[in-house]
N, C-alpha and C. Protein backbone atom coordinates (compact mmCIF):
# COMPACT_ATOMS: atom_id res chain seq x y z
N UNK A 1 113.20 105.07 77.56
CA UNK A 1 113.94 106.12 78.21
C UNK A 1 113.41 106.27 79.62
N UNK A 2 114.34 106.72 80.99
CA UNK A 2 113.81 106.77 82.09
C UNK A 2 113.23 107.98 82.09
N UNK A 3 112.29 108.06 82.95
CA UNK A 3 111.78 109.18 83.06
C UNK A 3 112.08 110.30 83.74
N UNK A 4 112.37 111.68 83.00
CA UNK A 4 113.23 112.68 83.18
C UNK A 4 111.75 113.59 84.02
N UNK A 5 113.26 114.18 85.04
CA UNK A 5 112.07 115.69 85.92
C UNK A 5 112.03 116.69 85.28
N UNK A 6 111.23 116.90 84.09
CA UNK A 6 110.69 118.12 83.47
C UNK A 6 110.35 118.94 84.90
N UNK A 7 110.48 120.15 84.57
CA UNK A 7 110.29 121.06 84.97
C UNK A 7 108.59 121.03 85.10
N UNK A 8 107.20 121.77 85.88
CA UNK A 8 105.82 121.67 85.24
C UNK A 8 105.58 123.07 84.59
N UNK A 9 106.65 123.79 84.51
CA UNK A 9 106.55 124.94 83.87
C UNK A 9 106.42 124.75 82.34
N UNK A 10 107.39 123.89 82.12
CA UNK A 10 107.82 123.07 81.14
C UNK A 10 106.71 122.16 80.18
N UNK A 11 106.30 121.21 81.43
CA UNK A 11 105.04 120.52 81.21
C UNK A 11 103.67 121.11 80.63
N UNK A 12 103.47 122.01 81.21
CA UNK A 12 102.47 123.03 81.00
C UNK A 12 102.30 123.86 79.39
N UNK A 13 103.95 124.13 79.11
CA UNK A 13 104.30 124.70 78.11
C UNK A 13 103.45 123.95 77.04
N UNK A 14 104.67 122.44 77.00
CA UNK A 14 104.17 121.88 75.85
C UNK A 14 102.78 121.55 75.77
N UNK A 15 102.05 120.88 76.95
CA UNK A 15 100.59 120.71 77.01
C UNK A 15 99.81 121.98 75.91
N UNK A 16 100.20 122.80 76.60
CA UNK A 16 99.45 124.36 75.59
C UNK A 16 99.64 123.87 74.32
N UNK A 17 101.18 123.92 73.88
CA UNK A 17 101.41 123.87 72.66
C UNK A 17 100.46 123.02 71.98
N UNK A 18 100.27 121.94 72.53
CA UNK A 18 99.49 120.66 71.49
C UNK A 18 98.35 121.22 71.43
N UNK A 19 97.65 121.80 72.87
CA UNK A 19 96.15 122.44 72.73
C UNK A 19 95.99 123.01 71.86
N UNK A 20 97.29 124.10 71.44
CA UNK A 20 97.00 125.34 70.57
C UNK A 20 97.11 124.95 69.34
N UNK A 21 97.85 123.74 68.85
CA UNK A 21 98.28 123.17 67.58
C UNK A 21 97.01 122.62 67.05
N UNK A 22 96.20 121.61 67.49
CA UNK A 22 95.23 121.07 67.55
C UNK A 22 93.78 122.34 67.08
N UNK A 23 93.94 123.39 67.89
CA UNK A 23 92.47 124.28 67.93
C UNK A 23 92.82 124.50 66.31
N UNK A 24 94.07 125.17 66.32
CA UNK A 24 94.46 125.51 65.06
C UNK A 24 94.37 124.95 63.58
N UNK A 25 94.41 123.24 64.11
CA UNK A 25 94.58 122.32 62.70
C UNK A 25 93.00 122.26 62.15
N UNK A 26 91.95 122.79 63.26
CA UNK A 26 90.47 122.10 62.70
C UNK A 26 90.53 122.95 61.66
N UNK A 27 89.43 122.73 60.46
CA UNK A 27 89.02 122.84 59.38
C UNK A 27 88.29 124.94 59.69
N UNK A 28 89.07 126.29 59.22
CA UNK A 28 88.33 127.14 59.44
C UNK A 28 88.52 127.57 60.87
N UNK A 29 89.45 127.50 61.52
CA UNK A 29 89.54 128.16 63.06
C UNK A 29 89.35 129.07 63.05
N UNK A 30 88.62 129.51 64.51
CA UNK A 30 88.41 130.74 64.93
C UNK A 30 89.33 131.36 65.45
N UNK A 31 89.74 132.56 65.10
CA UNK A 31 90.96 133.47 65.69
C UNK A 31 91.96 132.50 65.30
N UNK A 32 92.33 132.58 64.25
CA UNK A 32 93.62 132.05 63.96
C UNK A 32 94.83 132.53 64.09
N UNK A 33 94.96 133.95 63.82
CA UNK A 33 96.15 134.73 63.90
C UNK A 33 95.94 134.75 65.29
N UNK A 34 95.59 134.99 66.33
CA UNK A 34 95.88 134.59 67.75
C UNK A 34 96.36 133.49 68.30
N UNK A 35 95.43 132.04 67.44
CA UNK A 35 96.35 130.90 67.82
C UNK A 35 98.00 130.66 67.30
N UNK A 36 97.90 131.37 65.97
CA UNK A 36 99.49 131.02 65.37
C UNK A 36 100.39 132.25 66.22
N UNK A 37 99.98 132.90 66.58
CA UNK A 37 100.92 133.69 67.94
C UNK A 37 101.14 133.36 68.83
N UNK A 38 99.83 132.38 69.38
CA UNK A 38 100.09 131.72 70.88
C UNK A 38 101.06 130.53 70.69
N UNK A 39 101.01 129.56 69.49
CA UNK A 39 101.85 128.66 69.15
C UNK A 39 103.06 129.17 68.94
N UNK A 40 103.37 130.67 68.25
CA UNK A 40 105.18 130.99 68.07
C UNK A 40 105.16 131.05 69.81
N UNK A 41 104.92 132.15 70.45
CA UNK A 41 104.81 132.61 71.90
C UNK A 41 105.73 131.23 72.08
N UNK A 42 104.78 130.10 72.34
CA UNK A 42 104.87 128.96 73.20
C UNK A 42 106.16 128.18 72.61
N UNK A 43 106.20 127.94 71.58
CA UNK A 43 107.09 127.30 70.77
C UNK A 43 108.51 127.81 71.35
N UNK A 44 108.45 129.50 71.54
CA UNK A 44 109.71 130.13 71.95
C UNK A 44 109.78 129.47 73.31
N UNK A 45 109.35 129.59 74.42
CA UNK A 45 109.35 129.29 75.90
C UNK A 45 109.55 128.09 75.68
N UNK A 46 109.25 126.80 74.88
CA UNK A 46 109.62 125.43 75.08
C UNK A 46 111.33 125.41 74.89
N UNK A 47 111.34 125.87 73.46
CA UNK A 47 113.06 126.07 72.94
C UNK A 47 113.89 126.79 73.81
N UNK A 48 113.94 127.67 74.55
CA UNK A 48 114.47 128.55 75.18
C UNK A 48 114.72 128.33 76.97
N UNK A 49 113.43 127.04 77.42
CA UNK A 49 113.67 126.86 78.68
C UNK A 49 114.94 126.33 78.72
N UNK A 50 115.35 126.92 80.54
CA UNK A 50 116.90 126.64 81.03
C UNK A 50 116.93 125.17 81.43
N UNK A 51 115.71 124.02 81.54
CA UNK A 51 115.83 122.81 81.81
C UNK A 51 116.41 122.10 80.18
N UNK A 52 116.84 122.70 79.11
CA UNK A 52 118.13 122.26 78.29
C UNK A 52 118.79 122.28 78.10
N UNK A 53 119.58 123.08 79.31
CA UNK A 53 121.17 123.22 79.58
C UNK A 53 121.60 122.43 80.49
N UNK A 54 120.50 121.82 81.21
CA UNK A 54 120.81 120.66 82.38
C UNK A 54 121.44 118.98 81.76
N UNK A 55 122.04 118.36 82.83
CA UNK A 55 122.82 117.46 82.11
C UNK A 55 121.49 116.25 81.33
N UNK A 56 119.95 116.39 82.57
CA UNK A 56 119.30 115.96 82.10
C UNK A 56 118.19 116.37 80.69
N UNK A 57 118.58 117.72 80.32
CA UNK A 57 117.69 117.94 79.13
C UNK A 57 118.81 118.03 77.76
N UNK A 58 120.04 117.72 78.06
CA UNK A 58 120.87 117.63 77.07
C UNK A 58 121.09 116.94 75.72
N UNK A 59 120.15 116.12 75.85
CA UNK A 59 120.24 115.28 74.55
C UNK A 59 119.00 114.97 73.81
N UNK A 60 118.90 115.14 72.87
CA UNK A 60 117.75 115.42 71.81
C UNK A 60 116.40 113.99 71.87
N UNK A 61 116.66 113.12 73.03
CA UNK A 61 115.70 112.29 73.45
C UNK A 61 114.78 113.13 74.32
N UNK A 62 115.61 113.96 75.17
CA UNK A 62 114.64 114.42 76.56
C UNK A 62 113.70 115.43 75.68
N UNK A 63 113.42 116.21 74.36
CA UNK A 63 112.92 116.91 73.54
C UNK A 63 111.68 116.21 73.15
N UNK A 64 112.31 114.82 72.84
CA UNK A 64 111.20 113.63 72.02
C UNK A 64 110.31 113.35 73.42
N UNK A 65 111.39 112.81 74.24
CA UNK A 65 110.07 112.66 75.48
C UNK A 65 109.45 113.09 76.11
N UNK A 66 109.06 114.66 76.41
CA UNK A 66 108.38 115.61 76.58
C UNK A 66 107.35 115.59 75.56
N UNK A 67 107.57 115.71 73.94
CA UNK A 67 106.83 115.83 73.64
C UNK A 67 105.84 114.90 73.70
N UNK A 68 106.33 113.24 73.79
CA UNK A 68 105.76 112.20 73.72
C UNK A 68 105.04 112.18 74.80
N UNK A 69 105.73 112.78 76.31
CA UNK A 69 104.64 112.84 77.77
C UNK A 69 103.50 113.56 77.66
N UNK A 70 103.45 114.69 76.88
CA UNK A 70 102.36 115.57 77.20
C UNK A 70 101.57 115.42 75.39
N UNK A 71 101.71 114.33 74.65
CA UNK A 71 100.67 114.37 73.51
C UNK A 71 98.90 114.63 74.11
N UNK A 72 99.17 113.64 75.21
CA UNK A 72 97.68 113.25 75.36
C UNK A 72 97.13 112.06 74.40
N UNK A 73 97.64 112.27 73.51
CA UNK A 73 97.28 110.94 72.84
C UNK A 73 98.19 110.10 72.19
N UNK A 74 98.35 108.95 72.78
CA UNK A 74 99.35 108.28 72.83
C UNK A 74 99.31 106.98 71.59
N UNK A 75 100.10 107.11 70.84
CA UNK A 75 100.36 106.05 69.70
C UNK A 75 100.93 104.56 70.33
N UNK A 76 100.34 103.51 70.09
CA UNK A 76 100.91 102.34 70.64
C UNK A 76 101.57 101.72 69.32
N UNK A 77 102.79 101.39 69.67
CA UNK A 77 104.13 100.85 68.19
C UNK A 77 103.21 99.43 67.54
N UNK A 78 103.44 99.14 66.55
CA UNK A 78 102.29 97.67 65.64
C UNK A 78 103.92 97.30 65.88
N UNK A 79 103.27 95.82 66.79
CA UNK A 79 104.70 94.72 67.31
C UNK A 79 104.95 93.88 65.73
């Protein structure tokens, strides 16, 4: 897919999200009910930004590739 102009508001969003998903998944987190608030919080602002009414966030790839830009950790496909 070419690479779409996310918004960095956008960028930022999901970045959090994974941060916050991640603190959350370890074994016993600290402040958890804060992280699972910061994850709805964030979750809402990803779903809800106006860069998915644009012709470029219109189709359920530009969703996948956001999330895929901002993992941080990147899966390479077994050829």
């Amino acid at each position: 897919m070419d690479d779409l102009p996310f918004p960095d508001d956008l960028i930022r969003a999901q970045q959090e999200w994974h941060a916050t998903y991640r603190a959350l998944a370890v074994p016993r987190p600290r402040h958890a009910t804060e992280l699972r608030r910061r994850l709805l919080l964030l979750s809402v602002q990803i779903h809800w930004h106006p860069f998915w009414s644009t012709p470029a966030g219109w189709t359920p790839a530009a969703r996948v590739e956001l999330r895929w830009l901002t993992a941080g950790e990147r899966r390479t496909d077994a050829a």
